[in-house]
N, C-alpha and C. Protein backbone atom coordinates (compact mmCIF):
# COMPACT_ATOMS: atom_id res chain seq x y z
N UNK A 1 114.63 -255.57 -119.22
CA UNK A 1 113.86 -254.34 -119.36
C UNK A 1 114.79 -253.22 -119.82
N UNK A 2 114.36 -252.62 -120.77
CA UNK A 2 115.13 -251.15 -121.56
C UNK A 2 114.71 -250.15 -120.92
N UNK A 3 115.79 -249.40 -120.07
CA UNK A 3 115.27 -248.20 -119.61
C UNK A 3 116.25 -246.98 -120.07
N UNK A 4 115.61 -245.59 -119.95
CA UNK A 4 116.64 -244.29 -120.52
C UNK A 4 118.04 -244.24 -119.89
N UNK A 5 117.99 -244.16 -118.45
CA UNK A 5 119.17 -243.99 -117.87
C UNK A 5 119.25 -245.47 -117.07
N UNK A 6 121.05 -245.76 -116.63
CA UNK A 6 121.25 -247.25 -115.84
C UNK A 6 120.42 -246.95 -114.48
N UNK A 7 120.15 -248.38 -114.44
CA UNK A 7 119.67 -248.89 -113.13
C UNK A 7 119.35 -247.77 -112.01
N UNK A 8 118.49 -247.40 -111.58
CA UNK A 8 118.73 -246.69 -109.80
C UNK A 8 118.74 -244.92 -109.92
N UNK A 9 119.18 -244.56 -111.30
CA UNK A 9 119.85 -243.38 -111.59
C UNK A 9 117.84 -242.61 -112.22
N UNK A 10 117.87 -241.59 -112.31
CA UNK A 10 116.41 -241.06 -112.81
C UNK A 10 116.66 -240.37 -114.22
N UNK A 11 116.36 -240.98 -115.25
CA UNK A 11 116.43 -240.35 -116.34
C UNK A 11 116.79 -238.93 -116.79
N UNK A 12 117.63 -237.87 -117.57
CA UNK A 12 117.68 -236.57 -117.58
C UNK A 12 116.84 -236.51 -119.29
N UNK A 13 115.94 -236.14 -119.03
CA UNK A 13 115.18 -235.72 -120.64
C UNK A 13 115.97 -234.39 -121.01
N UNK A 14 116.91 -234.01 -121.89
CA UNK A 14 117.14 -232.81 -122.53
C UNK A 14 115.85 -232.74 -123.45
N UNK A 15 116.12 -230.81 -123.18
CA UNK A 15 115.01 -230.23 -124.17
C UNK A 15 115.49 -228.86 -124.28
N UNK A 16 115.26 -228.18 -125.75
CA UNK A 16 115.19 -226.51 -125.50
C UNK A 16 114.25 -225.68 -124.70
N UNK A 17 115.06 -224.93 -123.16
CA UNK A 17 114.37 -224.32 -122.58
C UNK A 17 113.93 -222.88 -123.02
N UNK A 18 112.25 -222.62 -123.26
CA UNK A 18 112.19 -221.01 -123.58
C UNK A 18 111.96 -220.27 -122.24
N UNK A 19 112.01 -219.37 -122.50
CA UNK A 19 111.76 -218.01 -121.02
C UNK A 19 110.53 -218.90 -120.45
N UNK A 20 109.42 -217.90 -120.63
CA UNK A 20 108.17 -218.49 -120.39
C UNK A 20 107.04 -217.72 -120.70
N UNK A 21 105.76 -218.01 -120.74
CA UNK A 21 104.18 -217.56 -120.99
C UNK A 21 103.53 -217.13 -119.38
N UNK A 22 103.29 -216.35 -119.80
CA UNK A 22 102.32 -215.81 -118.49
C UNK A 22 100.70 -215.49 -118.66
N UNK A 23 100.12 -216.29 -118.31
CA UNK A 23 98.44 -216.13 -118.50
C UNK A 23 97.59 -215.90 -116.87
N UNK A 24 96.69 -215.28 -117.27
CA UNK A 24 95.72 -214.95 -116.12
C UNK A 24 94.31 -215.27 -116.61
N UNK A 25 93.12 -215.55 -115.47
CA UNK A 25 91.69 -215.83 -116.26
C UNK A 25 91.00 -215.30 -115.01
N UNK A 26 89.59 -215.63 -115.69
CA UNK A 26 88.76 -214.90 -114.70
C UNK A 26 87.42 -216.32 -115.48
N UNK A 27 87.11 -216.50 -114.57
CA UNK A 27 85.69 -217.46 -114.75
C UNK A 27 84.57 -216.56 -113.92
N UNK A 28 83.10 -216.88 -114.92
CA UNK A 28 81.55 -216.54 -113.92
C UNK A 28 80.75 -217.64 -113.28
N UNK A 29 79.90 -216.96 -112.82
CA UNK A 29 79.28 -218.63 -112.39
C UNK A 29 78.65 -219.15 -113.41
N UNK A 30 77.85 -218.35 -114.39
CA UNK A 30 77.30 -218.74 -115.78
C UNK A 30 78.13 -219.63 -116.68
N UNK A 31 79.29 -220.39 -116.22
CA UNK A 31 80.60 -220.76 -116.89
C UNK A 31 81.12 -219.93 -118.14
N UNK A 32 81.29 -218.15 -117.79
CA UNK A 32 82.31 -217.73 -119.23
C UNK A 32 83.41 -217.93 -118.42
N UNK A 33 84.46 -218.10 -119.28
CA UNK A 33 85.92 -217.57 -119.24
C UNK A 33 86.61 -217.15 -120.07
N UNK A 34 87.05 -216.06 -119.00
CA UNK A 34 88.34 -214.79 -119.63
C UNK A 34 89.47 -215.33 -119.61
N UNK A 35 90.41 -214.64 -120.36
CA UNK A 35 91.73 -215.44 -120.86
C UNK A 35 92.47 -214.47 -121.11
N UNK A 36 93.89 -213.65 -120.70
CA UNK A 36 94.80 -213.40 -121.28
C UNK A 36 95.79 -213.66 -120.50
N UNK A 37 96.94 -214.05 -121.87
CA UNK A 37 98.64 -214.49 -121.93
C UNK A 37 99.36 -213.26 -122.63
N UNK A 38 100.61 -213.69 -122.00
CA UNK A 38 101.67 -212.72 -122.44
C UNK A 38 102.85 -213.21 -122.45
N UNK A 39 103.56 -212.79 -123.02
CA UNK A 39 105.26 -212.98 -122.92
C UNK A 39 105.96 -213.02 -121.45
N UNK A 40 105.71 -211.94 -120.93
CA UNK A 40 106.83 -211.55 -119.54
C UNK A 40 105.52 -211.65 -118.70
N UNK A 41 106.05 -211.76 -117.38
CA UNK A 41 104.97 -211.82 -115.98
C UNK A 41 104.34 -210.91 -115.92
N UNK A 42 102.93 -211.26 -115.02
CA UNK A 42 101.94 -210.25 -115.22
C UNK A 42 101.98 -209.19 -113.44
N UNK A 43 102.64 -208.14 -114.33
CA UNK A 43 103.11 -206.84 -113.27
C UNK A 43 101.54 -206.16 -112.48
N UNK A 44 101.44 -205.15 -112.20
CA UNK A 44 99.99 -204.12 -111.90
C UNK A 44 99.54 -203.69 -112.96
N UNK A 45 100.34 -202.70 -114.24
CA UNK A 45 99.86 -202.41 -115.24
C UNK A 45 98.94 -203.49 -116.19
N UNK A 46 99.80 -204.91 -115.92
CA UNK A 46 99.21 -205.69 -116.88
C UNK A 46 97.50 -206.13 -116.25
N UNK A 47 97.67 -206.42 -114.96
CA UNK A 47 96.58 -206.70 -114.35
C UNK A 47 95.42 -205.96 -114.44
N UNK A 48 95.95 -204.57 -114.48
CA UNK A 48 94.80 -203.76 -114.32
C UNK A 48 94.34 -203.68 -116.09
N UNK A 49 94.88 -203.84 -117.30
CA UNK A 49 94.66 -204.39 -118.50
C UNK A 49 93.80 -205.17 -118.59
N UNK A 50 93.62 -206.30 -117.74
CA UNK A 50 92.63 -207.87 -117.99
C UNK A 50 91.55 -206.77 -117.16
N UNK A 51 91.96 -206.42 -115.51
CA UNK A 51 90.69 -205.72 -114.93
C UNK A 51 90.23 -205.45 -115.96
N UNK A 52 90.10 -204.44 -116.74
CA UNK A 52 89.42 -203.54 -118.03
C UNK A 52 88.55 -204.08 -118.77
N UNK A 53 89.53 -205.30 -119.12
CA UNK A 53 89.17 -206.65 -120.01
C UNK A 53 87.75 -206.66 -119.67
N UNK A 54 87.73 -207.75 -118.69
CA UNK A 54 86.69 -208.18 -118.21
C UNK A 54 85.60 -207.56 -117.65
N UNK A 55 86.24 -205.97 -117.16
CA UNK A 55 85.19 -205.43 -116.97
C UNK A 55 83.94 -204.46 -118.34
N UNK A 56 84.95 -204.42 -119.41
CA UNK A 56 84.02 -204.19 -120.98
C UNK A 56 83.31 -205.44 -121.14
N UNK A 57 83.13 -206.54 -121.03
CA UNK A 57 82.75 -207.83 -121.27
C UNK A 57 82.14 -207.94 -120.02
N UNK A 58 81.75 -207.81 -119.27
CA UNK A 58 80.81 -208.11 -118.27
C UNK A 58 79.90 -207.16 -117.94
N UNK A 59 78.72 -206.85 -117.78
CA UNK A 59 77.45 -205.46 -117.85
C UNK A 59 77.64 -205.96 -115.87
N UNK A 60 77.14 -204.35 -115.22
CA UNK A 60 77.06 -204.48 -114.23
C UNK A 60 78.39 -204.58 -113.21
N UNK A 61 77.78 -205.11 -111.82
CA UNK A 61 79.22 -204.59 -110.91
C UNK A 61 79.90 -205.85 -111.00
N UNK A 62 81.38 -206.43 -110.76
CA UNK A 62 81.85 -207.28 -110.98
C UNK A 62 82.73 -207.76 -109.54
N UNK A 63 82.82 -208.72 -108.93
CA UNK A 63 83.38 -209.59 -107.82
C UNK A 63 84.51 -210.13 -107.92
N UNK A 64 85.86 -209.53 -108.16
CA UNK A 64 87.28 -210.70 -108.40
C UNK A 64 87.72 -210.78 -106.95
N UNK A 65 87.29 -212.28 -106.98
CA UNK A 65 87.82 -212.59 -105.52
C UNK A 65 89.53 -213.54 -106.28
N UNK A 66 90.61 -213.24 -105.85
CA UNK A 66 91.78 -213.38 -105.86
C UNK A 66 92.98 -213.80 -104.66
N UNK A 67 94.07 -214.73 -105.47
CA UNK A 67 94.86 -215.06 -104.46
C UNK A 67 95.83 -213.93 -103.52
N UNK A 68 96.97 -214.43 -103.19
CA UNK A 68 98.14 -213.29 -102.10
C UNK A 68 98.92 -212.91 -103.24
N UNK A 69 99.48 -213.31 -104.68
CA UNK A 69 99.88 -212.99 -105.86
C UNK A 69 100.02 -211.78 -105.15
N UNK A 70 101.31 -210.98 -104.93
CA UNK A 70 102.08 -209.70 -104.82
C UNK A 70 101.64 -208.64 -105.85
N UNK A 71 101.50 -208.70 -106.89
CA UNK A 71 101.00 -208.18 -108.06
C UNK A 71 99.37 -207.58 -107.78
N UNK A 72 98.96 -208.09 -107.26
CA UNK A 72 97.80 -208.09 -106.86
C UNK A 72 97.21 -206.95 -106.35
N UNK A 73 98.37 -206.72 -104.93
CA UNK A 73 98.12 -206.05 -104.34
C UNK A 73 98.71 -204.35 -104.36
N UNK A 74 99.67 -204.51 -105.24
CA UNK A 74 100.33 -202.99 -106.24
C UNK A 74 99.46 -201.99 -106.03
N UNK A 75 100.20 -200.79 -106.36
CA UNK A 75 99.70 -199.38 -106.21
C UNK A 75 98.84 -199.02 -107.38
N UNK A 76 99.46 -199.66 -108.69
CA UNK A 76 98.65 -199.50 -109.91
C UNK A 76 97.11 -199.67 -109.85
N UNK A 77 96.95 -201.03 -109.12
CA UNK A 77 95.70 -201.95 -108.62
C UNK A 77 94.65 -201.18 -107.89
N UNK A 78 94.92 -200.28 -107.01
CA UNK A 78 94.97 -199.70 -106.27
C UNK A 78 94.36 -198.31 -106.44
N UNK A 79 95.30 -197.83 -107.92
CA UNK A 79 95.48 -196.82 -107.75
C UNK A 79 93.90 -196.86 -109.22
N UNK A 80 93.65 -197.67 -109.61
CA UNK A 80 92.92 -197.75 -110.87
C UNK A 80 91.59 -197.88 -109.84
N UNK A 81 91.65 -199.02 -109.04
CA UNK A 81 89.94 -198.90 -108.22
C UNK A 81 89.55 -197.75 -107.65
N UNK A 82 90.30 -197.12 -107.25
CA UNK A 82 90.39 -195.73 -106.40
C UNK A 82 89.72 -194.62 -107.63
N UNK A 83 90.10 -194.56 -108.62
CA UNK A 83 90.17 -193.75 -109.50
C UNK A 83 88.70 -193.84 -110.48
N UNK A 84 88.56 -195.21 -110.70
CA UNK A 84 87.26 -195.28 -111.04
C UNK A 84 86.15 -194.41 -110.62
N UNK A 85 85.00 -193.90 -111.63
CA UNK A 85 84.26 -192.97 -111.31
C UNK A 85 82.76 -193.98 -110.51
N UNK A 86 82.51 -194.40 -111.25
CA UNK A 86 81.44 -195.14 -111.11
C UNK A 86 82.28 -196.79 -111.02
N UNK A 87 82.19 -196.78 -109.58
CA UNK A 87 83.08 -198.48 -109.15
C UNK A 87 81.96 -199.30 -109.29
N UNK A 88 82.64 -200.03 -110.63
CA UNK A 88 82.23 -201.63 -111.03
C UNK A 88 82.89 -202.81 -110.40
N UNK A 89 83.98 -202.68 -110.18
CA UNK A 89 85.14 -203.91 -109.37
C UNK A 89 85.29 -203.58 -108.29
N UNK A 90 84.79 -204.58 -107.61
CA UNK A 90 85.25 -205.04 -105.94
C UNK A 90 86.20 -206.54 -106.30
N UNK A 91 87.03 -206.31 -104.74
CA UNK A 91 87.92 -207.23 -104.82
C UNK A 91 87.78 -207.80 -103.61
N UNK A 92 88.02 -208.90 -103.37
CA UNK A 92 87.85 -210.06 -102.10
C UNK A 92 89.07 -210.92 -102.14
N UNK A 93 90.23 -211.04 -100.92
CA UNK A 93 91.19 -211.62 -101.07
C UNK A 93 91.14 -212.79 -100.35
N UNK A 94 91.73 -213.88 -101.24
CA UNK A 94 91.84 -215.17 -100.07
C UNK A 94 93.19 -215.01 -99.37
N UNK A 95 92.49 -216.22 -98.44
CA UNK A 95 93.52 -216.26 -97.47
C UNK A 95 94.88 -216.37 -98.03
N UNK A 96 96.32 -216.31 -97.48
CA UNK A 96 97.44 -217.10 -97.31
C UNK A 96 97.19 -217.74 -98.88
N UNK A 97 97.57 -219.10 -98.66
CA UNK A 97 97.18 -220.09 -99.80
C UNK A 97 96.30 -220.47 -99.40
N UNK A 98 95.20 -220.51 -100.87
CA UNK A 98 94.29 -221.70 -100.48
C UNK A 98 93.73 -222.21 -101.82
N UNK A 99 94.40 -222.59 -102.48
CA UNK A 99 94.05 -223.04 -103.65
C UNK A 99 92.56 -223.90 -103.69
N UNK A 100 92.34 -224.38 -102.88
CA UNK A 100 91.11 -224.71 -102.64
C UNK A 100 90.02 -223.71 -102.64
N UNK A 101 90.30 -222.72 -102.25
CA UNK A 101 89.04 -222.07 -102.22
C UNK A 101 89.15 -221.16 -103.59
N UNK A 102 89.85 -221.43 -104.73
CA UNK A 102 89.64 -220.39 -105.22
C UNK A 102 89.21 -221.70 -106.68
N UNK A 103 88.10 -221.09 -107.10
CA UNK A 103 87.32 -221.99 -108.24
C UNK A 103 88.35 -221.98 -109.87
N UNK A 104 89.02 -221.28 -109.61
CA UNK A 104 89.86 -220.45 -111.07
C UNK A 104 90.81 -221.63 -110.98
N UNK A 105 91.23 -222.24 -109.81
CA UNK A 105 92.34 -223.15 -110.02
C UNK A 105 91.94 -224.39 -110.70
N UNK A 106 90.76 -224.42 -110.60
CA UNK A 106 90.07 -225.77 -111.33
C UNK A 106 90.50 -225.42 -112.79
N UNK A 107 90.13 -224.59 -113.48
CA UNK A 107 90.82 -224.15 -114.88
C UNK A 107 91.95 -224.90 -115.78
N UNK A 108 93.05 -224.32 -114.68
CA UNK A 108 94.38 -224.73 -114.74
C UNK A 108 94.79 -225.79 -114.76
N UNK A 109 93.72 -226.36 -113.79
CA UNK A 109 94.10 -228.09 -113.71
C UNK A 109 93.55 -229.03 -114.72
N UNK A 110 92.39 -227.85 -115.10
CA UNK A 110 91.54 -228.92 -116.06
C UNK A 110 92.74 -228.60 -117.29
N UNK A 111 93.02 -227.64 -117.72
CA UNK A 111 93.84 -227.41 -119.02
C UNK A 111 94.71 -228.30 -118.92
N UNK A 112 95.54 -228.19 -117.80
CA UNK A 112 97.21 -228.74 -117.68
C UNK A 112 96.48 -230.49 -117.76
N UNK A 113 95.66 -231.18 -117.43
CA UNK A 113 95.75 -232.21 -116.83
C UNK A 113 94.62 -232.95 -117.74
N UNK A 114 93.70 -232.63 -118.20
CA UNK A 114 92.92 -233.05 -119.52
C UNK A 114 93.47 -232.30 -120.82
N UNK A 115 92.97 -231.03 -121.07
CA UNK A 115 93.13 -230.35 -122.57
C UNK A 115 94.35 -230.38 -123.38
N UNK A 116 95.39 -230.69 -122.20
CA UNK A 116 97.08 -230.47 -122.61
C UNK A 116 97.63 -231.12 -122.37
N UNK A 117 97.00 -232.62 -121.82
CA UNK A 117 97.57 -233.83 -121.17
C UNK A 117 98.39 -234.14 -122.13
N UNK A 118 99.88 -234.98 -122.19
CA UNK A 118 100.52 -235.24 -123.27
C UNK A 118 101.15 -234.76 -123.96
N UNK A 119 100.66 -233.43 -124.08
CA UNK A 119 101.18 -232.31 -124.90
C UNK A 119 103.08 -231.82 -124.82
N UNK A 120 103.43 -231.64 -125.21
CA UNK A 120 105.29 -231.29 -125.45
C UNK A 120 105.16 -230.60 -126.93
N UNK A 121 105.52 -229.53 -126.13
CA UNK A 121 105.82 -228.45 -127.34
C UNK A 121 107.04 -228.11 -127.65
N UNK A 122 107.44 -227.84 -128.49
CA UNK A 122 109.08 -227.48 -129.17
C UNK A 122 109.49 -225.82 -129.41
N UNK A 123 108.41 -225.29 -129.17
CA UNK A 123 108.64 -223.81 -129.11
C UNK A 123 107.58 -222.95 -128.53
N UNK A 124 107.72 -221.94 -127.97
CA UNK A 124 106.94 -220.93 -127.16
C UNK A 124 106.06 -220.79 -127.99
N UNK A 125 106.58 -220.39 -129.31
CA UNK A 125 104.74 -220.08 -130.39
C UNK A 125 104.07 -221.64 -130.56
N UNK A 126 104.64 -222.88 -130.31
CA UNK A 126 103.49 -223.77 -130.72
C UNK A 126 102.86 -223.84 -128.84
N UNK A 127 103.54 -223.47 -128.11
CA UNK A 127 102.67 -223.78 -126.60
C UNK A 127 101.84 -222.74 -126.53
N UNK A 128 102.17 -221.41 -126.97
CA UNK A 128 101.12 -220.41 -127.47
C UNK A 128 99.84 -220.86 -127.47
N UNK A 129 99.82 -221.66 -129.56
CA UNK A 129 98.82 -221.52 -129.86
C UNK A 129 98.05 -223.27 -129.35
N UNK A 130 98.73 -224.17 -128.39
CA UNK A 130 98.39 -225.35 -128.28
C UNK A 130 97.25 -225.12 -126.81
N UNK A 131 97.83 -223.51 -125.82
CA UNK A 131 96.93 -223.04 -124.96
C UNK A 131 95.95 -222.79 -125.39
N UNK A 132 96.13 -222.02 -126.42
CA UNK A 132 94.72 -220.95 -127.36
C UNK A 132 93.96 -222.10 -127.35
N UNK A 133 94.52 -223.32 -128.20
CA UNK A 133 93.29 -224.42 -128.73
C UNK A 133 92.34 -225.11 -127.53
N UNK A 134 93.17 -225.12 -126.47
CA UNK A 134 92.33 -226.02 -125.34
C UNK A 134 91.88 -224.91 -124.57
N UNK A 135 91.90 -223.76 -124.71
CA UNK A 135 91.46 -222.22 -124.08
C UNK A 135 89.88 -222.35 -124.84
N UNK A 136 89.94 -222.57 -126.08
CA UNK A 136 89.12 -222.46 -126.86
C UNK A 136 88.35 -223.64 -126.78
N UNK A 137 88.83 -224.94 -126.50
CA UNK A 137 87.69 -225.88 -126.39
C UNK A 137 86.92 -226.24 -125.25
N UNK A 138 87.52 -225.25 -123.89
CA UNK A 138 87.15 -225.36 -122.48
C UNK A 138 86.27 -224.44 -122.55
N UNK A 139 86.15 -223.03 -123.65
CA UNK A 139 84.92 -222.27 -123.38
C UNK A 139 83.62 -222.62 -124.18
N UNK A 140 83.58 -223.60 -124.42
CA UNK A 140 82.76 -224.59 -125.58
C UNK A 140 82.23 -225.39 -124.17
N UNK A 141 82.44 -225.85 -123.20
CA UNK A 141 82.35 -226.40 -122.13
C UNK A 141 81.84 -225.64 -120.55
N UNK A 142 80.76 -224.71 -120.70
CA UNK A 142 80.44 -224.11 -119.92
C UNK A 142 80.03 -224.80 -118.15
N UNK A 143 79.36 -225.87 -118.72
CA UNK A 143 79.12 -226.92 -117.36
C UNK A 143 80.15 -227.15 -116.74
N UNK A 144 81.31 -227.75 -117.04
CA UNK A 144 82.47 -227.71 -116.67
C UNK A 144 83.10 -226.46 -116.06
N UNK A 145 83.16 -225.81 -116.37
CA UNK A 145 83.32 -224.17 -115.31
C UNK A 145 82.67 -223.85 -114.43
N UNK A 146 81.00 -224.48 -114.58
CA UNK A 146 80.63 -224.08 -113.55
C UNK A 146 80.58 -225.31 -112.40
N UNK A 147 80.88 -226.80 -112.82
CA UNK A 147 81.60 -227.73 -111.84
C UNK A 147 82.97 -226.73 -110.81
N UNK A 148 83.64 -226.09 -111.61
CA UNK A 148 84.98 -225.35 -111.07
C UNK A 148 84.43 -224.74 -109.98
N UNK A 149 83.34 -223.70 -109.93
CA UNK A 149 82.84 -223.20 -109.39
C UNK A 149 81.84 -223.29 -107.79
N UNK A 150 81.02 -224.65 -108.63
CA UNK A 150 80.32 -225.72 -108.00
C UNK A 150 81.04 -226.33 -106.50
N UNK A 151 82.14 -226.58 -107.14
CA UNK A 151 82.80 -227.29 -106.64
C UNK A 151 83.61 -226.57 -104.76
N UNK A 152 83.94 -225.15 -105.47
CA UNK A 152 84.35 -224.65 -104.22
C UNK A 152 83.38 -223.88 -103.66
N UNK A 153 82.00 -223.39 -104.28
CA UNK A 153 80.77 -222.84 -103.31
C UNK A 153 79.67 -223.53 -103.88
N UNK A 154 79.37 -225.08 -103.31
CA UNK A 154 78.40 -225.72 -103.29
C UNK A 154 76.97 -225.20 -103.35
N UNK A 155 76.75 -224.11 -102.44
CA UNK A 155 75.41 -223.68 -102.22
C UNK A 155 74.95 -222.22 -102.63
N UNK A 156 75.81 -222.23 -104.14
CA UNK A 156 75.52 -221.17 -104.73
C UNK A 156 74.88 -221.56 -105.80
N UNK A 157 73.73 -221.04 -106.13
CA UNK A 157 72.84 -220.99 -107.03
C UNK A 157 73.22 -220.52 -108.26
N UNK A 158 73.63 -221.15 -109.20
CA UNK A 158 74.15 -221.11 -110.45
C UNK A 158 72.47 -221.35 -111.84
């Protein structure tokens, strides 16, 4: 049998490492999903950016229930709900961890683990636009989001 590294030892794959991509989403129960990435990590300013996002794209009051993400909980965050005239965004925090309860993680898993299965990219702009493509073929897939959904509040009427 031909293997990478001798006997017993665990293979070392070299590769060029880039910085990294930072993305955030927001799913409805109607299965849309919101989507933005960036270069550097997503700070308060940036957060409260997608808030905006999603809140021009959505009519009416809006529900981001969200993880312990530090970012989260910022003064910016804070300082933008506060400030709002007419409050459209409420926020609901989960517990500790609980990746389970939060339907958005289904997303991630579906991307990383179907849409991008296989996938090895050679540079930050082709993992870019290789997200965009399976970003883009998961919102083509509305049932499926709302499985995400389904999935962690069963007895919500979708």
């Amino acid at each position: 049998m031909r293997t990478y590294a001798p006997r017993g030892e665990t293979p070392v794959l070299r590769y060029r490492y880039w910085e990294h991509r930072s993305a955030i989403s927001a799913i409805t129960p109607d299965g849309q999903l919101y989507t933005w990435t960036q270069a550097s990590s997503f700070d308060g300013p940036a957060i409260v950016r997608f808030l905006k996002h999603v809140d021009r794209q959505i009519p009416g009051k809006l529900l981001v229930i969200w993880d312990g993400l530090p970012a989260h909980r910022s003064h910016t965050i804070k300082d933008y709900l506060r400030d709002q005239e007419d409050c459209h965004v409420y926020l609901a925090q989960l517990p500790g961890y609980a990746p389970d309860l939060n339907p958005d993680e289904g997303v991630w898993q579906y991307l990383k683990y179907v849409e991008l299965k296989n996938v090895c990219c050679h540079s930050l702009a082709e993992l870019r636009t290789e997200l965009r493509n399976a970003i883009q073929r998961l919102r083509r897939k509305p049932e499926v989001i709302q499985g995400f959904v389904r999935q962690v509040y069963p007895d919500l009427v979708l």
